[in-house]
Protein backbone atom coordinates (compact mmCIF):
# COMPACT_ATOMS: atom_id res chain seq x y z
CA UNK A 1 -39.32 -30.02 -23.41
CA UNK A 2 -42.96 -29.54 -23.71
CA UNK A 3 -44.29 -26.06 -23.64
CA UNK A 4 -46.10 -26.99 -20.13
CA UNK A 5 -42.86 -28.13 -18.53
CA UNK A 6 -41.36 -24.19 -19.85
CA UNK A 7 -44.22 -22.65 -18.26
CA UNK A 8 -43.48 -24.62 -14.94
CA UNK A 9 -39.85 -23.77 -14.84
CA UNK A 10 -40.77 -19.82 -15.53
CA UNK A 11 -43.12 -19.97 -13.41
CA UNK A 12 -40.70 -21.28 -10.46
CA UNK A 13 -38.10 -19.01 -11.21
CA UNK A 14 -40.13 -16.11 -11.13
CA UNK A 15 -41.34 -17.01 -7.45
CA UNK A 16 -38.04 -17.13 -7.12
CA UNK A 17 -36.80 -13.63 -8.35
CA UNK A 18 -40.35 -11.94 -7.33
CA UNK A 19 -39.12 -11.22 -3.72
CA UNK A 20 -35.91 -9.27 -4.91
CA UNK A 21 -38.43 -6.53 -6.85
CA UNK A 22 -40.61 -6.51 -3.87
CA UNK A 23 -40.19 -3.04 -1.80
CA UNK A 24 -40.93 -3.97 2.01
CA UNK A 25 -40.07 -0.52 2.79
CA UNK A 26 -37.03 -1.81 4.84
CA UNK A 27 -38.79 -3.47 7.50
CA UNK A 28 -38.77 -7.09 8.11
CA UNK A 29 -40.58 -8.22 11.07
CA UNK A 30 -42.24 -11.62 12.16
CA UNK A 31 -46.18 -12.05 12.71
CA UNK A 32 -45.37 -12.13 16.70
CA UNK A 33 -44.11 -8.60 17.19
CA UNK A 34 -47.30 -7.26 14.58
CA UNK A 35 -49.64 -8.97 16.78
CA UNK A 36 -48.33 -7.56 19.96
CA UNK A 37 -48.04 -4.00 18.40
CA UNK A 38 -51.48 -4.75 17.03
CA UNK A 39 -53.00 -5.77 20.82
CA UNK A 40 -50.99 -3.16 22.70
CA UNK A 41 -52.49 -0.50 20.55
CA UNK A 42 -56.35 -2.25 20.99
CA UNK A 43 -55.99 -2.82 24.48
CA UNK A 44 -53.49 -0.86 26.41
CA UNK A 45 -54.36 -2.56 29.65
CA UNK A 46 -53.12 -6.36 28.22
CA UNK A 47 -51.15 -8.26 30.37
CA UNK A 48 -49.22 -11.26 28.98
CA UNK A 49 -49.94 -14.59 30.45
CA UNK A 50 -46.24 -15.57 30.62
CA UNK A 51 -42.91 -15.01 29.85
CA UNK A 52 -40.33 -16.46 27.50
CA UNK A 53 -38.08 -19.14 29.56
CA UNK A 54 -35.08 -17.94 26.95
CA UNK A 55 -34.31 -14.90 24.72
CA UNK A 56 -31.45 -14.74 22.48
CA UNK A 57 -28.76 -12.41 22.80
CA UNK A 58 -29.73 -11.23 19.35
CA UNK A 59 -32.03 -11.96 16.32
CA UNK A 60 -29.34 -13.75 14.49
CA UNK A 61 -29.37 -16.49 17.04
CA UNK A 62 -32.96 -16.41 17.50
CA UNK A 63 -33.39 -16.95 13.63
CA UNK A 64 -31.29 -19.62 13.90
CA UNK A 65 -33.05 -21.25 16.66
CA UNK A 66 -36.45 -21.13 14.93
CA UNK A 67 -34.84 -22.21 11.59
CA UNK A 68 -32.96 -25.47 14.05
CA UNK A 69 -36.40 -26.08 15.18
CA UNK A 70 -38.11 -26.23 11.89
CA UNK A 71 -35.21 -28.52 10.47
CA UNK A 72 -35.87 -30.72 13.50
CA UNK A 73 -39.60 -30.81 12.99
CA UNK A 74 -39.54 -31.62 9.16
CA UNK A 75 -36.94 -34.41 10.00
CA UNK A 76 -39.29 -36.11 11.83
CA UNK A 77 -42.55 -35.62 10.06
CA UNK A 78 -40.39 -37.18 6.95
CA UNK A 79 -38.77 -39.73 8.97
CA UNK A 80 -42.14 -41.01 10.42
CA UNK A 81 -43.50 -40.76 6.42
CA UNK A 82 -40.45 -42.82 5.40
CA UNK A 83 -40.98 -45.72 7.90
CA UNK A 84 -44.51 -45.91 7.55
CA UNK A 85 -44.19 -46.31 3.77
CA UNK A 86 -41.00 -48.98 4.26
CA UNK A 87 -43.73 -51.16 6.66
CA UNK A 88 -46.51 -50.08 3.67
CA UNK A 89 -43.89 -52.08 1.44
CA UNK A 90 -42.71 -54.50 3.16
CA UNK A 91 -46.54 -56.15 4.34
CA UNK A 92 -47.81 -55.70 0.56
């Protein structure tokens, strides 16, 4: 191995372990519930535009959900990457 490709792999792993040493204070919250504490304490009279069509019984299912939906959406993007470069192949 050369000494770049052992700096890579430490490297990796420690982006890896980093998280584990990282205090959060306990608190783990998505960007959407920071912004709306962030706008409800800026403007007190906000009014949302709409409504969600579906919450989840709990955040378990709604991690799932958005974790389903980015599966999905990678799937495609790589899918659609995959054909184009098959046609790329097949007309050169």
């Amino acid at each position: 191995m050369t000494n770049k490709t052992l700096i890579l792999i430490v490297l990796i792993v420690g982006l890896f372990v980093a998280p584990f040493f990282v205090d959060h204070g306990g608190k783990f919250e998505g960007s959407d519930g920071q912004a709306e504490e962030q706008i409800m304490q800026n403007a007190q009279d906000y009014e949302p535009w709409f409504e969600s069509l579906y919450e989840p019984a709990s955040g378990e299912i709604e991690s799932l959900l958005f974790t389903l939906q980015g599966c999905l959406g990678t799937a495609v993007i790589f899918y659609i990457l995959g054909y184009y470069r098959r046609v790329r192949k097949e007309h050169a």
